[in-house]
PDB file of N, CA and C in Angstrom:
ATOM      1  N   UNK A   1      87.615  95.935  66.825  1.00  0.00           N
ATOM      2  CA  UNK A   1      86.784  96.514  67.853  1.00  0.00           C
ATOM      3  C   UNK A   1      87.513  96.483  69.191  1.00  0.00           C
ATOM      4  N   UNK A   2      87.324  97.428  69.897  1.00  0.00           N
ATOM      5  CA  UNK A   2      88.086  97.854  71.162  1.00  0.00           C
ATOM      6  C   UNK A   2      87.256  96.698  72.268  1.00  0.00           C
ATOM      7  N   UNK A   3      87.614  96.268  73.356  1.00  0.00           N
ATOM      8  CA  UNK A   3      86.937  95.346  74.064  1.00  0.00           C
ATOM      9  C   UNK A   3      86.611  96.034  75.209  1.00  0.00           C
ATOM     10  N   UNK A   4      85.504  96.201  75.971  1.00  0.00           N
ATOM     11  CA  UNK A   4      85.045  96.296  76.868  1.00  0.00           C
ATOM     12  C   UNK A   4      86.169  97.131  78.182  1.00  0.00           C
ATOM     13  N   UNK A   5      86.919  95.775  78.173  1.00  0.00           N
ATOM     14  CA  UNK A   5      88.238  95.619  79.394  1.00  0.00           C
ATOM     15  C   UNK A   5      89.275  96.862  78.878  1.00  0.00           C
ATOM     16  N   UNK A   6      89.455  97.208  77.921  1.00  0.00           N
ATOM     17  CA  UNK A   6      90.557  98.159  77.239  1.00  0.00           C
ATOM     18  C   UNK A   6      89.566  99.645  77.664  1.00  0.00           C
ATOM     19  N   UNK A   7      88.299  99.360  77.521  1.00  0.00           N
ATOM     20  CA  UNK A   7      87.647 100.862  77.756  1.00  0.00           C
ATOM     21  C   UNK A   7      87.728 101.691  79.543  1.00  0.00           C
ATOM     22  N   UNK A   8      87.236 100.153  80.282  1.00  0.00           N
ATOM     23  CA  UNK A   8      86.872 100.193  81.857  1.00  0.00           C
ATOM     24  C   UNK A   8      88.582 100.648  82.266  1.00  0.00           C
ATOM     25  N   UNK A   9      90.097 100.014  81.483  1.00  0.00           N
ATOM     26  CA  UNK A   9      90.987 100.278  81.871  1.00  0.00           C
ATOM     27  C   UNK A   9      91.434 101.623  81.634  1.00  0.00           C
ATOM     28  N   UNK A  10      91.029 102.438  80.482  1.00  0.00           N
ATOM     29  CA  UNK A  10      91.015 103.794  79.991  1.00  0.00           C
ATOM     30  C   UNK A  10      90.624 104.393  81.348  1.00  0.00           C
ATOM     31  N   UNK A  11      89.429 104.383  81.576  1.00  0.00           N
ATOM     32  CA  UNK A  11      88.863 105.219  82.063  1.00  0.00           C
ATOM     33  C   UNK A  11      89.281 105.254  83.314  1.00  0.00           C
ATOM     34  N   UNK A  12      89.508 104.398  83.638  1.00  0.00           N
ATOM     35  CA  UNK A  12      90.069 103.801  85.596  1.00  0.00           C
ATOM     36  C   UNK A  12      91.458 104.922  85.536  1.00  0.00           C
ATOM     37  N   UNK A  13      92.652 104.182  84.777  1.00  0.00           N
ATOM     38  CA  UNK A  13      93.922 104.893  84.723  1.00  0.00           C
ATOM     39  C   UNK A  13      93.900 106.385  84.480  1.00  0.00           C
ATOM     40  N   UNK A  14      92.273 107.402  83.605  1.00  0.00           N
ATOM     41  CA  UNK A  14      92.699 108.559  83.703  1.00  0.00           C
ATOM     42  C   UNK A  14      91.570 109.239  85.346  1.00  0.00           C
ATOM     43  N   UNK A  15      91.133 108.082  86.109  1.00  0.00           N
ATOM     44  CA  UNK A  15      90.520 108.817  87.532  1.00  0.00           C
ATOM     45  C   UNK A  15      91.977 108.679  88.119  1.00  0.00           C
ATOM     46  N   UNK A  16      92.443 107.476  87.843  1.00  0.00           N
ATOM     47  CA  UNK A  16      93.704 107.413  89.088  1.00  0.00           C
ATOM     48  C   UNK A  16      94.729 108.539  88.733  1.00  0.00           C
ATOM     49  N   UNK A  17      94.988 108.524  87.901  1.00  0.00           N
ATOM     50  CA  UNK A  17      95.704 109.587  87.020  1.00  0.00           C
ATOM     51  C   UNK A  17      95.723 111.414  87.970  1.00  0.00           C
ATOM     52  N   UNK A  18      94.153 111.278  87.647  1.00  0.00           N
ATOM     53  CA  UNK A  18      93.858 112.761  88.097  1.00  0.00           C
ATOM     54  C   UNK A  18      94.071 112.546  89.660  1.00  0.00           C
ATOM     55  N   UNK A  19      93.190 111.737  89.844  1.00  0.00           N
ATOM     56  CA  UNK A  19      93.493 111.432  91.708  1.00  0.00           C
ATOM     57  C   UNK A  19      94.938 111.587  92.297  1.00  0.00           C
ATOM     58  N   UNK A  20      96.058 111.220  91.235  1.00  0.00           N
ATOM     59  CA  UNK A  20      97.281 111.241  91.673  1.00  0.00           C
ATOM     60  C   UNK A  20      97.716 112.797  91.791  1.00  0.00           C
ATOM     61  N   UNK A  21      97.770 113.743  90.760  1.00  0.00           N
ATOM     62  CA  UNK A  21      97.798 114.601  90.643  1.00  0.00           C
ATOM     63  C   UNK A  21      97.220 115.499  91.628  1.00  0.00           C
ATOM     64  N   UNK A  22      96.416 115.621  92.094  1.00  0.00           N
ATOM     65  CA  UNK A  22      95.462 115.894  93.122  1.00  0.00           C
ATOM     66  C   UNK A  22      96.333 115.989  94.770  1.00  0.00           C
ATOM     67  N   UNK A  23      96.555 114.403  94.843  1.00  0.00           N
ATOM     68  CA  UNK A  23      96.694 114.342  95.878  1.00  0.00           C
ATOM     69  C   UNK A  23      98.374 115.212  95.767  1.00  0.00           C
ATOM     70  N   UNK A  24      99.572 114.979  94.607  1.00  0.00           N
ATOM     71  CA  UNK A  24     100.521 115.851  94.961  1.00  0.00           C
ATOM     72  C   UNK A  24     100.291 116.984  95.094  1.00  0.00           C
ATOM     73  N   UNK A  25      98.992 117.602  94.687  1.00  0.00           N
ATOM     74  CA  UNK A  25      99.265 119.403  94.871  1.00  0.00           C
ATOM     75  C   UNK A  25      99.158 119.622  95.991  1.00  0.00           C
ATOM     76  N   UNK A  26      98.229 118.594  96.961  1.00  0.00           N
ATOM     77  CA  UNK A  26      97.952 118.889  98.010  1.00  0.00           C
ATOM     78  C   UNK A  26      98.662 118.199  99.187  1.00  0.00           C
ATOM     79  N   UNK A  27      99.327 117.200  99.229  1.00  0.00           N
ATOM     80  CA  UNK A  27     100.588 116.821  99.804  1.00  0.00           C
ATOM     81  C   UNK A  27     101.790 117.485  99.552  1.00  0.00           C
ATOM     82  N   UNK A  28     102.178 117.614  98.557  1.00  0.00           N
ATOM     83  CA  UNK A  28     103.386 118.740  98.025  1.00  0.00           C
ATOM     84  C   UNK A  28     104.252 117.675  97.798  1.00  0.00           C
ATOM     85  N   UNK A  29     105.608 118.007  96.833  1.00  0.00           N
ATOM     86  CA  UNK A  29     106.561 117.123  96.672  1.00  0.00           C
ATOM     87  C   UNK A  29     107.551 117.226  97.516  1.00  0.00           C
ATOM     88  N   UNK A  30     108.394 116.003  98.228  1.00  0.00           N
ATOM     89  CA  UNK A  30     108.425 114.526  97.756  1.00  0.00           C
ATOM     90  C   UNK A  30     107.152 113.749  98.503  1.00  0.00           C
ATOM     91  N   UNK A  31     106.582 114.540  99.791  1.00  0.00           N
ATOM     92  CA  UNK A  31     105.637 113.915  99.980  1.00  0.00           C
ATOM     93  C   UNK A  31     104.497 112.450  98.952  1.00  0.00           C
ATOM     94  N   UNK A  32     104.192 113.698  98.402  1.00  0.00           N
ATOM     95  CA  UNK A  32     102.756 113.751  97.675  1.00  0.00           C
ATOM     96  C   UNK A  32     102.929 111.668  96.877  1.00  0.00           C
ATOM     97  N   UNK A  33     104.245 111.834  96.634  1.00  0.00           N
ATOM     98  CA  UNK A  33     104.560 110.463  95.731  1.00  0.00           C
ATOM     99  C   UNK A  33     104.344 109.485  96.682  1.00  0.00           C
ATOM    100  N   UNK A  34     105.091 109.370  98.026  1.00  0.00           N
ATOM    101  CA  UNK A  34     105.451 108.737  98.843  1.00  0.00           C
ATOM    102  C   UNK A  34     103.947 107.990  99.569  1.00  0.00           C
ATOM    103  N   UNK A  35     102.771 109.593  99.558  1.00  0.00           N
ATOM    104  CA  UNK A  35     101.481 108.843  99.843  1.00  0.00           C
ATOM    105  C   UNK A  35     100.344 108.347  99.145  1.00  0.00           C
ATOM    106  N   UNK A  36     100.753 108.338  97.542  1.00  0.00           N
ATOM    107  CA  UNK A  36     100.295 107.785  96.887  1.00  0.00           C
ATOM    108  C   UNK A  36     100.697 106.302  96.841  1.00  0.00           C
ATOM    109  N   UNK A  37     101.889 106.304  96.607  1.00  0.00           N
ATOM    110  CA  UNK A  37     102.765 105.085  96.511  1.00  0.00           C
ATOM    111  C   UNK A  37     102.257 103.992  98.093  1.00  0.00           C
ATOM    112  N   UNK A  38     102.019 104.594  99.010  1.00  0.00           N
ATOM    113  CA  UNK A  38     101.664 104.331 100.345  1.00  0.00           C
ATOM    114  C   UNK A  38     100.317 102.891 100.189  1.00  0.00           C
ATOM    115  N   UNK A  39      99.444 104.394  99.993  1.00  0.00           N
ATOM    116  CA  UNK A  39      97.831 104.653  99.938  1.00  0.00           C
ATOM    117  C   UNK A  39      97.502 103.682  98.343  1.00  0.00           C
ATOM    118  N   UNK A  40      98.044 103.479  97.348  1.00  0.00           N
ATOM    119  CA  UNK A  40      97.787 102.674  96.345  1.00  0.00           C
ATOM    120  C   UNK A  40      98.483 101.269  96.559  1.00  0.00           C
ATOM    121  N   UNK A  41      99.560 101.028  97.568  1.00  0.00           N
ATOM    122  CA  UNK A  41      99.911  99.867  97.812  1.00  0.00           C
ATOM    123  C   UNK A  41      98.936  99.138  98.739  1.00  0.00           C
ATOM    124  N   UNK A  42      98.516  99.921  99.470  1.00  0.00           N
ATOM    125  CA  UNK A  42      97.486  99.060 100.584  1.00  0.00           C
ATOM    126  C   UNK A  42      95.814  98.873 100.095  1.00  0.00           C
ATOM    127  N   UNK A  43      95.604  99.823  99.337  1.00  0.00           N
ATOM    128  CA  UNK A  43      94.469  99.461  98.315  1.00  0.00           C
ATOM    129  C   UNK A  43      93.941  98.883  96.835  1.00  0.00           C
ATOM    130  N   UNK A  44      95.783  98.329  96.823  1.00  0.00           N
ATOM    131  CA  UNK A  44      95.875  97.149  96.071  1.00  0.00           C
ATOM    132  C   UNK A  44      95.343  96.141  96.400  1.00  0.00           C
ATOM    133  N   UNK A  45      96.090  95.816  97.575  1.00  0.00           N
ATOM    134  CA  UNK A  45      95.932  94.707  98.278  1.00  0.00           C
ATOM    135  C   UNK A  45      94.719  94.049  98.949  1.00  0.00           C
ATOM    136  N   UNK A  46      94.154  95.192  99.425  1.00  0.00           N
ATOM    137  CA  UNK A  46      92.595  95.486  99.882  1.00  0.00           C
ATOM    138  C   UNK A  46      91.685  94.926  98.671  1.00  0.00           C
ATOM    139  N   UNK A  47      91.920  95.608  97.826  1.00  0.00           N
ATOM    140  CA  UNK A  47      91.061  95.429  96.582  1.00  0.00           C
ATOM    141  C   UNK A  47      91.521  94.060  95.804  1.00  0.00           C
ATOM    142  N   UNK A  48      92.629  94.043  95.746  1.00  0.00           N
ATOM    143  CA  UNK A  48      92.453  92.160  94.724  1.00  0.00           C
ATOM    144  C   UNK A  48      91.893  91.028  95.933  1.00  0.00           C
ATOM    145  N   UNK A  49      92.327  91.180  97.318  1.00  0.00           N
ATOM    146  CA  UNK A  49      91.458  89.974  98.031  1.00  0.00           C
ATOM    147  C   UNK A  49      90.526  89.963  98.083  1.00  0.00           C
ATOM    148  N   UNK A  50      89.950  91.332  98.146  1.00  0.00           N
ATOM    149  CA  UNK A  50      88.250  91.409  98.449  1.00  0.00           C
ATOM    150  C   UNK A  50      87.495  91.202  97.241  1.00  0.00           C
ATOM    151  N   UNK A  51      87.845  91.474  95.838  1.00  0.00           N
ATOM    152  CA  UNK A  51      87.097  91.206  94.713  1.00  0.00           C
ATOM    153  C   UNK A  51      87.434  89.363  94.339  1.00  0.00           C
ATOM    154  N   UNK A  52      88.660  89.055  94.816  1.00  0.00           N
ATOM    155  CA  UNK A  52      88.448  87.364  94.242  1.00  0.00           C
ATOM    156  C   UNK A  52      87.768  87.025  95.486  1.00  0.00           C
ATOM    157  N   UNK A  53      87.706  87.660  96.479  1.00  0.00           N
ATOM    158  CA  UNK A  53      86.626  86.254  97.650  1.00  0.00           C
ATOM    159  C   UNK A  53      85.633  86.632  96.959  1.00  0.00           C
ATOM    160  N   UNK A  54      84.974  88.144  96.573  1.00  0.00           N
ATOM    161  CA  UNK A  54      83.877  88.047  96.629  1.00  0.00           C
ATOM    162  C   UNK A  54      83.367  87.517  95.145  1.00  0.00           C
ATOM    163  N   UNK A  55      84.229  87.242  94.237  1.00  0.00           N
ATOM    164  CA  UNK A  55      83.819  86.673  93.055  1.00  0.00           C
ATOM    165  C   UNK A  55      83.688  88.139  92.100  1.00  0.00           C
ATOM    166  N   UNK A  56      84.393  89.252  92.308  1.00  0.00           N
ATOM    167  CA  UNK A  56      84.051  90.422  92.030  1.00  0.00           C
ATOM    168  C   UNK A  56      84.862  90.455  90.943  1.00  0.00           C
ATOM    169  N   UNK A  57      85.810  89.580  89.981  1.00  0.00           N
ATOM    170  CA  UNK A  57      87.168  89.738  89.396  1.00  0.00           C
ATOM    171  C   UNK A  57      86.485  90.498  88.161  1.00  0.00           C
ATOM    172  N   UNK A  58      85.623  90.637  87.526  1.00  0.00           N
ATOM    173  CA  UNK A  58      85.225  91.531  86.490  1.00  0.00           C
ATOM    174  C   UNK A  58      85.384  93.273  86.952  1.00  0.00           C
ATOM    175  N   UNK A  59      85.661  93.255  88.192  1.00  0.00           N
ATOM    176  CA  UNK A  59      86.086  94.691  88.456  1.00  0.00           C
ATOM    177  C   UNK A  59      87.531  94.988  88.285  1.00  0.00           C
ATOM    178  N   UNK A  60      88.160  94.284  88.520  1.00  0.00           N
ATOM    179  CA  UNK A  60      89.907  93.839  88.492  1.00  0.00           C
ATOM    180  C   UNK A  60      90.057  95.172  87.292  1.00  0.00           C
ATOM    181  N   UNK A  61      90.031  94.883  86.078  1.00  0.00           N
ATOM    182  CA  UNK A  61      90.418  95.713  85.061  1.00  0.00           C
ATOM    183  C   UNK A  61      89.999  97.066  85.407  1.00  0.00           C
ATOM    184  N   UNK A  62      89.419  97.336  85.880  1.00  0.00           N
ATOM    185  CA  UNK A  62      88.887  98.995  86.065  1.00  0.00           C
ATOM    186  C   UNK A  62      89.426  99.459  87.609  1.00  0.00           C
ATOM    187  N   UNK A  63      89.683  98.701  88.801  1.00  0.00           N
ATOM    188  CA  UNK A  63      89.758  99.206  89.772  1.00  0.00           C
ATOM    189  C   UNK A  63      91.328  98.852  89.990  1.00  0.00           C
ATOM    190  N   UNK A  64      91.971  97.382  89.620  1.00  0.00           N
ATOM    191  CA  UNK A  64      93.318  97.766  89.511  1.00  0.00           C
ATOM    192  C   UNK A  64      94.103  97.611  88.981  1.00  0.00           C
ATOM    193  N   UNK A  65      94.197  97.285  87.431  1.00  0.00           N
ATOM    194  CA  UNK A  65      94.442  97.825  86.755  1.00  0.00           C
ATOM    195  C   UNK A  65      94.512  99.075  85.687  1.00  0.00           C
ATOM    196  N   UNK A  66      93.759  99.602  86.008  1.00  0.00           N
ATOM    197  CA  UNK A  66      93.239 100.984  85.456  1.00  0.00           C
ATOM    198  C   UNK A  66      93.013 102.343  86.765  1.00  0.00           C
ATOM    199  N   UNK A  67      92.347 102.449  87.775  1.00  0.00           N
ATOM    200  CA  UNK A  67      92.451 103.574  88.718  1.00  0.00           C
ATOM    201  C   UNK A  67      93.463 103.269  89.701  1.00  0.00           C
ATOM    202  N   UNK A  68      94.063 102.087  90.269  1.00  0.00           N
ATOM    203  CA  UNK A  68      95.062 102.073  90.793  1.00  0.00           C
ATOM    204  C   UNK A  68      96.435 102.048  89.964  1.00  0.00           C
ATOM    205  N   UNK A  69      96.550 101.771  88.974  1.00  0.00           N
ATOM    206  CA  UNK A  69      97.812 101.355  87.809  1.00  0.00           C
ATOM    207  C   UNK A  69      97.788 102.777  87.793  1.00  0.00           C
ATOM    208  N   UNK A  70      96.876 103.671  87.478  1.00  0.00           N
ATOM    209  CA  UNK A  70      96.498 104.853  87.305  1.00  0.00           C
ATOM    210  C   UNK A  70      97.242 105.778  88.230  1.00  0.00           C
ATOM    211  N   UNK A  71      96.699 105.303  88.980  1.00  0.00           N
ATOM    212  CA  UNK A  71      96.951 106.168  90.371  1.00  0.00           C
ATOM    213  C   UNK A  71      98.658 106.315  91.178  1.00  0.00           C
ATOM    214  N   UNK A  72      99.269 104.556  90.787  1.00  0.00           N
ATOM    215  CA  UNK A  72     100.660 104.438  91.335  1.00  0.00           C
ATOM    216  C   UNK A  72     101.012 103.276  90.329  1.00  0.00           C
ATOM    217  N   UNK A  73     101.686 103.252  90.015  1.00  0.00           N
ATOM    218  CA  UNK A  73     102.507 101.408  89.212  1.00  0.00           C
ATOM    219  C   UNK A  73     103.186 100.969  89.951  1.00  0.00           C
ATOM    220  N   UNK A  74     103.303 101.974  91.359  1.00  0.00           N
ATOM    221  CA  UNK A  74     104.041 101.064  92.376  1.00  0.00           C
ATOM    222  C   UNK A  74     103.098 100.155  93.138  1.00  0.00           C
ATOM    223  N   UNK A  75     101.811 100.233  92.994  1.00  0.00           N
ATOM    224  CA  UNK A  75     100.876  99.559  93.621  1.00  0.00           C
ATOM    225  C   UNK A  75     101.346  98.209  92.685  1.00  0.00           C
ATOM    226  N   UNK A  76     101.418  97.918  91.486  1.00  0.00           N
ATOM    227  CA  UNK A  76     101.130  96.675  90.702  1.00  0.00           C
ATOM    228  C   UNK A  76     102.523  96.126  91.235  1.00  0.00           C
ATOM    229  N   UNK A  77     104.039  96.914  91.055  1.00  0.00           N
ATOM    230  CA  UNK A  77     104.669  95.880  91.559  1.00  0.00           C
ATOM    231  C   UNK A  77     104.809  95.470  92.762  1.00  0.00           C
ATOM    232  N   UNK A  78     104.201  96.265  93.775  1.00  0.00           N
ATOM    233  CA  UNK A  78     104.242  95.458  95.301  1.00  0.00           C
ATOM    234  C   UNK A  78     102.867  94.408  95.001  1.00  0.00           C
ATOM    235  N   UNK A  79     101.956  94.187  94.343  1.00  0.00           N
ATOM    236  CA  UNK A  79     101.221  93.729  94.115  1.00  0.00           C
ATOM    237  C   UNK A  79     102.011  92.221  93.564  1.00  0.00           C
ATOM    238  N   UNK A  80     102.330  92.073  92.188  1.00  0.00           N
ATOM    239  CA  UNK A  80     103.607  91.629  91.540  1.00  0.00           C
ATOM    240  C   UNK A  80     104.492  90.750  92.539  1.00  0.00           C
ATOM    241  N   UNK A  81     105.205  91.423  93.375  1.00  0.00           N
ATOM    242  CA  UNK A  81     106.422  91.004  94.222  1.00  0.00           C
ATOM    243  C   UNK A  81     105.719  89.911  95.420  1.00  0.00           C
ATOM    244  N   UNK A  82     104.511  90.562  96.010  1.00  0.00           N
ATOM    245  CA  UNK A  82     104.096  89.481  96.749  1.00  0.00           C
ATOM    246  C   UNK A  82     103.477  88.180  96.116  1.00  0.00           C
ATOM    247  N   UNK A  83     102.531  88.259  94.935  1.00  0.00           N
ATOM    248  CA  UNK A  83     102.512  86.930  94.180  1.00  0.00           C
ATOM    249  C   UNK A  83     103.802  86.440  94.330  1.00  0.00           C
ATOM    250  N   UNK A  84     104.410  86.628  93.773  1.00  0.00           N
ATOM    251  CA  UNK A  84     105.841  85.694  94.091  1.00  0.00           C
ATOM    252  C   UNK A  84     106.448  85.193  95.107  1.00  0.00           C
ATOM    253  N   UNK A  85     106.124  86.136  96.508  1.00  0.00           N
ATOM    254  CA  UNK A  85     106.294  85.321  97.271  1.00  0.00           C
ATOM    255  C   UNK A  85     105.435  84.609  97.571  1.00  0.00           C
ATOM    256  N   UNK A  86     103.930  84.801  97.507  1.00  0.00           N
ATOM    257  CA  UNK A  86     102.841  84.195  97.657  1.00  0.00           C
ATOM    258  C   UNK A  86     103.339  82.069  96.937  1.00  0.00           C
ATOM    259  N   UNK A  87     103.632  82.308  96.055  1.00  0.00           N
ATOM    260  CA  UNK A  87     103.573  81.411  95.509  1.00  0.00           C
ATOM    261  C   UNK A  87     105.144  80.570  95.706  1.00  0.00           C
ATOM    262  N   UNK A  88     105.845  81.370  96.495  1.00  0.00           N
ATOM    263  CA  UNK A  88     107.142  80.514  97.323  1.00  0.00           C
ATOM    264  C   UNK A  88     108.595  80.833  96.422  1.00  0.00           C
ATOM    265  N   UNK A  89     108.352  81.939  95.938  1.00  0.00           N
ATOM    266  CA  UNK A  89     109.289  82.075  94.953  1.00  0.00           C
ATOM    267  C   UNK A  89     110.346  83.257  94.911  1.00  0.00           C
ATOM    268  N   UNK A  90     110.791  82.685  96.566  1.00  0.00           N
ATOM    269  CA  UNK A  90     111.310  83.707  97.461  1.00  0.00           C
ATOM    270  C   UNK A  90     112.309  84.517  96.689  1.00  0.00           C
ATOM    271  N   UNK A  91     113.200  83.433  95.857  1.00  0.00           N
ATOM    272  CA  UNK A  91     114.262  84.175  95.099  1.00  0.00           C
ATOM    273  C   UNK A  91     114.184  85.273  93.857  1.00  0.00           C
ATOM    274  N   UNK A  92     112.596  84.366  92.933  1.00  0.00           N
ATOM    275  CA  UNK A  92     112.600  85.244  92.277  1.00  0.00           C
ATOM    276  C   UNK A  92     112.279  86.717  92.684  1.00  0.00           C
ATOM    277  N   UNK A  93     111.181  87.347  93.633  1.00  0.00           N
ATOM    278  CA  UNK A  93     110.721  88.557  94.210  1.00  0.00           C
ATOM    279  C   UNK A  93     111.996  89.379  94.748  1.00  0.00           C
ATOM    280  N   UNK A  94     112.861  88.407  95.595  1.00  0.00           N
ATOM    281  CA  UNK A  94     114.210  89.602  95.850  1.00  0.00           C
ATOM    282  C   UNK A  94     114.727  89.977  94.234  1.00  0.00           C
ATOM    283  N   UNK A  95     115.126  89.095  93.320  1.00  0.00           N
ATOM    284  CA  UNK A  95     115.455  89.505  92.129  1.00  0.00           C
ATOM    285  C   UNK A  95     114.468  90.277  91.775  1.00  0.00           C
ATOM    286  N   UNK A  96     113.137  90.613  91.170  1.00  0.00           N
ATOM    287  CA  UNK A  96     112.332  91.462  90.858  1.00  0.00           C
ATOM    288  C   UNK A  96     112.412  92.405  91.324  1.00  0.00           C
ATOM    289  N   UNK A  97     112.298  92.773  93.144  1.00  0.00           N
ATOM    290  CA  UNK A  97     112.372  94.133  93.440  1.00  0.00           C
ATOM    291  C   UNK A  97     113.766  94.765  93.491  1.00  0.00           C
ATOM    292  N   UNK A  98     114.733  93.734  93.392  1.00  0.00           N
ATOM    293  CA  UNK A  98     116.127  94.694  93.094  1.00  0.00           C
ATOM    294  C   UNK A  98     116.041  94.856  91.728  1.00  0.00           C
ATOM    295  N   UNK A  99     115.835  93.901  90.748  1.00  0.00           N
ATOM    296  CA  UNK A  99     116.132  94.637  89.600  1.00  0.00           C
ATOM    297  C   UNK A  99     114.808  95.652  89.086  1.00  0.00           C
ATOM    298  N   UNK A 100     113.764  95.890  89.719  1.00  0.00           N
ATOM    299  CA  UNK A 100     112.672  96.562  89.131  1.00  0.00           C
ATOM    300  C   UNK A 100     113.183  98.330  89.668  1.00  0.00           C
ATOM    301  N   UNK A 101     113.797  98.312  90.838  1.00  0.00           N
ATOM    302  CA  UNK A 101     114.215  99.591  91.570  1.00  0.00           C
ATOM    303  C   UNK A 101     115.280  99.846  90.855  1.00  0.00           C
ATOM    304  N   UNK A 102     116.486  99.119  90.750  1.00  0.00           N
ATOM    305  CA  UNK A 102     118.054  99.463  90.612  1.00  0.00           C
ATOM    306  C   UNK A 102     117.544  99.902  88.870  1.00  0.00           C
ATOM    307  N   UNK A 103     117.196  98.831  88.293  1.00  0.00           N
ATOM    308  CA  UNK A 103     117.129  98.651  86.250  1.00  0.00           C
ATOM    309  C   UNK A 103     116.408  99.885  86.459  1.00  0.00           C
ATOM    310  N   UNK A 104     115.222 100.711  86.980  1.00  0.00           N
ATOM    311  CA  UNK A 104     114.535 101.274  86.978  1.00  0.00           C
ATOM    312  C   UNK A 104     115.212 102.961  87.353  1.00  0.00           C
ATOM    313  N   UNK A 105     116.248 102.962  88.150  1.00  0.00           N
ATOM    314  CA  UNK A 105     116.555 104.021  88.301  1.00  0.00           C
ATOM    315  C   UNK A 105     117.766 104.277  87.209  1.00  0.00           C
ATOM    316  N   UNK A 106     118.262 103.359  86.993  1.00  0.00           N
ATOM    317  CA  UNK A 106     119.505 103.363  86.388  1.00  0.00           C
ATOM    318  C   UNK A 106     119.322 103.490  84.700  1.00  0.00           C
ATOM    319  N   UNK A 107     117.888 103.090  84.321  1.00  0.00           N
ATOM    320  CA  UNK A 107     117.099 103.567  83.176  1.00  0.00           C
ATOM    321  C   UNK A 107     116.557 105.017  83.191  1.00  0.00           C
ATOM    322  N   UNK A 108     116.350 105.876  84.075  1.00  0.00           N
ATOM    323  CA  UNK A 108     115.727 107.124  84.301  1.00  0.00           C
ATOM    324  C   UNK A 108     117.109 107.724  84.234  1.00  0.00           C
ATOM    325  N   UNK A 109     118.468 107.480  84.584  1.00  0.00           N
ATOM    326  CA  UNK A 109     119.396 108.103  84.461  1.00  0.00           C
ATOM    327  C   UNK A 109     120.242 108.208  83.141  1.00  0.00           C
ATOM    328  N   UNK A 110     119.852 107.165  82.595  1.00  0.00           N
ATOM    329  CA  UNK A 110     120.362 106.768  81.047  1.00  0.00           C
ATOM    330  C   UNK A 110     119.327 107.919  80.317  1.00  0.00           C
ATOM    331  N   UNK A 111     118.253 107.925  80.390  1.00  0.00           N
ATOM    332  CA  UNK A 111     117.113 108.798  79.979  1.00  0.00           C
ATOM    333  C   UNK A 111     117.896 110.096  80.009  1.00  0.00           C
ATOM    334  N   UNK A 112     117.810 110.307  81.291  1.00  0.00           N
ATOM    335  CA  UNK A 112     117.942 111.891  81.204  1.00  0.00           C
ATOM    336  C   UNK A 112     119.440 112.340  80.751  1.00  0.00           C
ATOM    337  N   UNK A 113     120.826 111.302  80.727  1.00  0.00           N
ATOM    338  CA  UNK A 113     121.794 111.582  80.109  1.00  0.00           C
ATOM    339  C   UNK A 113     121.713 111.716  78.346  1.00  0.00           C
ATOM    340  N   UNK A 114     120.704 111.181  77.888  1.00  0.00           N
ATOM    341  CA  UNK A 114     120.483 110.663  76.731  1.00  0.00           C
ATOM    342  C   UNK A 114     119.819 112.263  76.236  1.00  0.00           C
ATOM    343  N   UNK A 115     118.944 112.432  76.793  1.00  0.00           N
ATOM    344  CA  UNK A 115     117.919 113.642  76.295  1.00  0.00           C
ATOM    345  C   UNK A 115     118.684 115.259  76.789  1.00  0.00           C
ATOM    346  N   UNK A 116     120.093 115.536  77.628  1.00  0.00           N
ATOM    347  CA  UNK A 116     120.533 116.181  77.671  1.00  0.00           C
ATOM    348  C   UNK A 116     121.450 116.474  76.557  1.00  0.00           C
ATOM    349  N   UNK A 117     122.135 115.388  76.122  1.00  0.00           N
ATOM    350  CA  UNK A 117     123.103 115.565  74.556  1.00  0.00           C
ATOM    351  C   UNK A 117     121.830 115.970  73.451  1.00  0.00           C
ATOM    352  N   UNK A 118     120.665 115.144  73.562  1.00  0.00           N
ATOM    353  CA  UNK A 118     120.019 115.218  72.556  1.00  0.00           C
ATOM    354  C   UNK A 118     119.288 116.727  72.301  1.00  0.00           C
ATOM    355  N   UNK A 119     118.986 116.870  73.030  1.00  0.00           N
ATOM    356  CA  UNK A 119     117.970 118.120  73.627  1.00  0.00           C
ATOM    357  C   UNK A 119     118.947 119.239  74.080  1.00  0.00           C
ATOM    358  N   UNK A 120     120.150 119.658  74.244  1.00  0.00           N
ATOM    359  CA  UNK A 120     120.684 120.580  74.817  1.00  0.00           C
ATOM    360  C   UNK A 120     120.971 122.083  73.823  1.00  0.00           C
TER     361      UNK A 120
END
């Protein structure tokens, strides 16, 4: 049986989803990424303090993990990166956001070298 939390996260990730989409047609590209990426980092942040003060964490799975995850995954790792520093772990977060950017681009380039031999 599917759990509750797997459904609220469905549904969250395909509003953020569309919301994302949305906002690039109407920002235009490269914009459109840049104010999502923006606008989902600061309503990350907004949203996990305000649901643990308020005791709200049963929303967590639907609002950010699911419509914000939805919406940007850059929201989770600036989300991500500050726990770590949050918790004093200065070294690991510089390692995370260099290797989450650098591994991350340098994987999208392996990708698309990969699917050009394959696919050509």
């Amino acid at each position: 049986m599917i759990s509750s939390s797997i459904i609220w996260i469905a549904l969250g990730g395909a509003f953020g989803a569309i919301t994302r989409y949305a906002v690039s047609l109407i920002v235009g590209y490269p914009y459109g990424t840049l104010t999502v990426n923006i606008v989902g980092s600061f309503l990350m942040g907004l949203l996990f303090i305000y649901l643990n003060q308020k005791g709200l964490d049963r929303w967590q799975p639907f609002l950010l993990i699911g419509l914000l995850g939805g919406f940007t995954t850059f929201s989770a790792f600036s989300l991500d990166t500050f726990k770590l520093y949050e918790d004093g772990r200065l070294m690991m977060a510089g390692i995370y956001v260099f290797a989450s950017v650098f591994l991350s681009l340098i994987a999208l380039i392996i990708g698309m070298v990969v699917a050009r031999e394959v696919f050509a």
